[in-house]
C-alpha atoms as a PDB file:
ATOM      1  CA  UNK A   1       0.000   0.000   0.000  1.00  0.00           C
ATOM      2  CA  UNK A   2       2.705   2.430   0.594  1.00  0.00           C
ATOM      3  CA  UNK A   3       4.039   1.788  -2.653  1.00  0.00           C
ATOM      4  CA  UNK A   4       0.790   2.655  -4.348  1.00  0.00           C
ATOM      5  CA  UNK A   5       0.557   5.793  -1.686  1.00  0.00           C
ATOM      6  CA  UNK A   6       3.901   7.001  -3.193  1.00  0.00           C
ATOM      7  CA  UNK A   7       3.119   7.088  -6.982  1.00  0.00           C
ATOM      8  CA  UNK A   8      -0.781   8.600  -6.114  1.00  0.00           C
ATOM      9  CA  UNK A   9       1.788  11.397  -4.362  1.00  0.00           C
ATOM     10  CA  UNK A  10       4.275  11.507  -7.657  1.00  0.00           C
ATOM     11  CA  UNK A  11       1.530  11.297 -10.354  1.00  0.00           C
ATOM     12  CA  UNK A  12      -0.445  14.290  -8.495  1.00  0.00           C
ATOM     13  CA  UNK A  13       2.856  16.921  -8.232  1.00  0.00           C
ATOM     14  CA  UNK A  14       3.712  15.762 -11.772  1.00  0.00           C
ATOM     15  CA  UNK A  15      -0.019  16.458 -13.158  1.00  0.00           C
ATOM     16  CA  UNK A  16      -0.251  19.691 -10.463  1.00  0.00           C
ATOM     17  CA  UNK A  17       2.876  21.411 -11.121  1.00  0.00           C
ATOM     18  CA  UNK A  18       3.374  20.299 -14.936  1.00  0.00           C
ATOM     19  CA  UNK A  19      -0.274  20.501 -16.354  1.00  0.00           C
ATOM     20  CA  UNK A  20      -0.858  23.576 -13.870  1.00  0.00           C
ATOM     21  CA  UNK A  21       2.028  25.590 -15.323  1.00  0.00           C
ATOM     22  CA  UNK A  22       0.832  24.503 -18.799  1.00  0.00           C
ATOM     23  CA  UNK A  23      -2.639  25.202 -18.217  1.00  0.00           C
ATOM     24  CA  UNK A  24      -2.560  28.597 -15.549  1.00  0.00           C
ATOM     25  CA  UNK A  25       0.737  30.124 -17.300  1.00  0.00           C
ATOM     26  CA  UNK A  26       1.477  29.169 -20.276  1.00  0.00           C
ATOM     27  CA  UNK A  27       1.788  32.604 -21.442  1.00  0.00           C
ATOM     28  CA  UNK A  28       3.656  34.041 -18.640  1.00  0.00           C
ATOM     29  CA  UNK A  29       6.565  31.339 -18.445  1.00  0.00           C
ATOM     30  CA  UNK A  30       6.571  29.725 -22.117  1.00  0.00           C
ATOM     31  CA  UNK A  31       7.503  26.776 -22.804  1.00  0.00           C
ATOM     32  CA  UNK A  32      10.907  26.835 -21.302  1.00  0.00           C
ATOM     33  CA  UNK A  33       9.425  27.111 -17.399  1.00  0.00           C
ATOM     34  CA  UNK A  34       6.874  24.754 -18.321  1.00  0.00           C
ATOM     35  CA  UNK A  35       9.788  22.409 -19.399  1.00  0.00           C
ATOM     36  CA  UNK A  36      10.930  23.511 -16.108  1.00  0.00           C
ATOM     37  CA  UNK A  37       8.387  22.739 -14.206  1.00  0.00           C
ATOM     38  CA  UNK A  38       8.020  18.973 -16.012  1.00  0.00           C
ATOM     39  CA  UNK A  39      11.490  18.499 -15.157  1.00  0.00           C
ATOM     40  CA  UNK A  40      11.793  19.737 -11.763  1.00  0.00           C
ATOM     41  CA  UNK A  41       8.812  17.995 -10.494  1.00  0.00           C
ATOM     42  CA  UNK A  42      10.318  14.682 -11.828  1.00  0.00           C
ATOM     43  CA  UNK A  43      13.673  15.024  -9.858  1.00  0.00           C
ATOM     44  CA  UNK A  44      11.907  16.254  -6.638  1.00  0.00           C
ATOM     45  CA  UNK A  45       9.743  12.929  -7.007  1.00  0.00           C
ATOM     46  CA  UNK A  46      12.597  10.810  -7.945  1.00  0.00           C
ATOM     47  CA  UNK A  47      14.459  11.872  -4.541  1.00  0.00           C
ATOM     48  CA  UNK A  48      11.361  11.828  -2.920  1.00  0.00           C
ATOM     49  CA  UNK A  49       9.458   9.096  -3.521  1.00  0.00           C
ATOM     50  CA  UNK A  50      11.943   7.277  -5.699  1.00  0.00           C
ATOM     51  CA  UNK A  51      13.743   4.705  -2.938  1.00  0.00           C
ATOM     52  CA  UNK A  52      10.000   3.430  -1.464  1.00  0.00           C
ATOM     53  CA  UNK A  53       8.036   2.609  -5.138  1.00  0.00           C
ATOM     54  CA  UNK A  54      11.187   3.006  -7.831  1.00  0.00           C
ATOM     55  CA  UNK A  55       9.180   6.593  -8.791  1.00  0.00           C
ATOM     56  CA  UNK A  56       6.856   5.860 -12.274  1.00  0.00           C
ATOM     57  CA  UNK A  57       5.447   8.823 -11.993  1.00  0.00           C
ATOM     58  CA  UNK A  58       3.678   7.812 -15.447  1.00  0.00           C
ATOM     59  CA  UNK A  59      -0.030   7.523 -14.856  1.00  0.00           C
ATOM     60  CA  UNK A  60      -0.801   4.837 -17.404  1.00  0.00           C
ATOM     61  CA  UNK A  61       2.457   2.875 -15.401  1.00  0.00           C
ATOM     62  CA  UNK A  62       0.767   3.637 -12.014  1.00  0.00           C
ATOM     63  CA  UNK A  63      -2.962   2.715 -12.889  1.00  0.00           C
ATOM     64  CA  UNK A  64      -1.653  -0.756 -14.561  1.00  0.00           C
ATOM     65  CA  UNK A  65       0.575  -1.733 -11.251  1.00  0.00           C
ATOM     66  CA  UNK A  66      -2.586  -0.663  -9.451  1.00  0.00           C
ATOM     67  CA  UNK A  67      -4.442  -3.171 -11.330  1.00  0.00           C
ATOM     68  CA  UNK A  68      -1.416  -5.884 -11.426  1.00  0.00           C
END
């Protein structure tokens, strides 16, 4: 369960930060910060998150261990 815990936790900062910076300021940062913001949010998950579930961070990966 904590595995499953820990990529609910990477796939929602991934989606928040990512899609939120695409979404709410697109305009403002272009698509460098939104690369940024992809990118960054995928190394703060890896260190986070990374040593208890091996950090997916995909949601198509995460939904199909779910279901494994």
């Amino acid at each position: 369960m904590k595995i499953f815990i820990a990529e609910l936790i990477g796939t929602f900062t991934l989606v928040l930060f990512g899609c939120g910076a695409a979404v709410l300021a697109g305009e403002f940062v272009g698509q460098l910060g939104i690369a940024l913001a992809f990118g960054l949010s995928i190394v703060a998950m890896a260190y986070g998150i990374g040593p208890i579930s091996g950090c997916h961070i995909n949601p198509a990966v995460s939904f199909g261990a779910f279901i494994a």
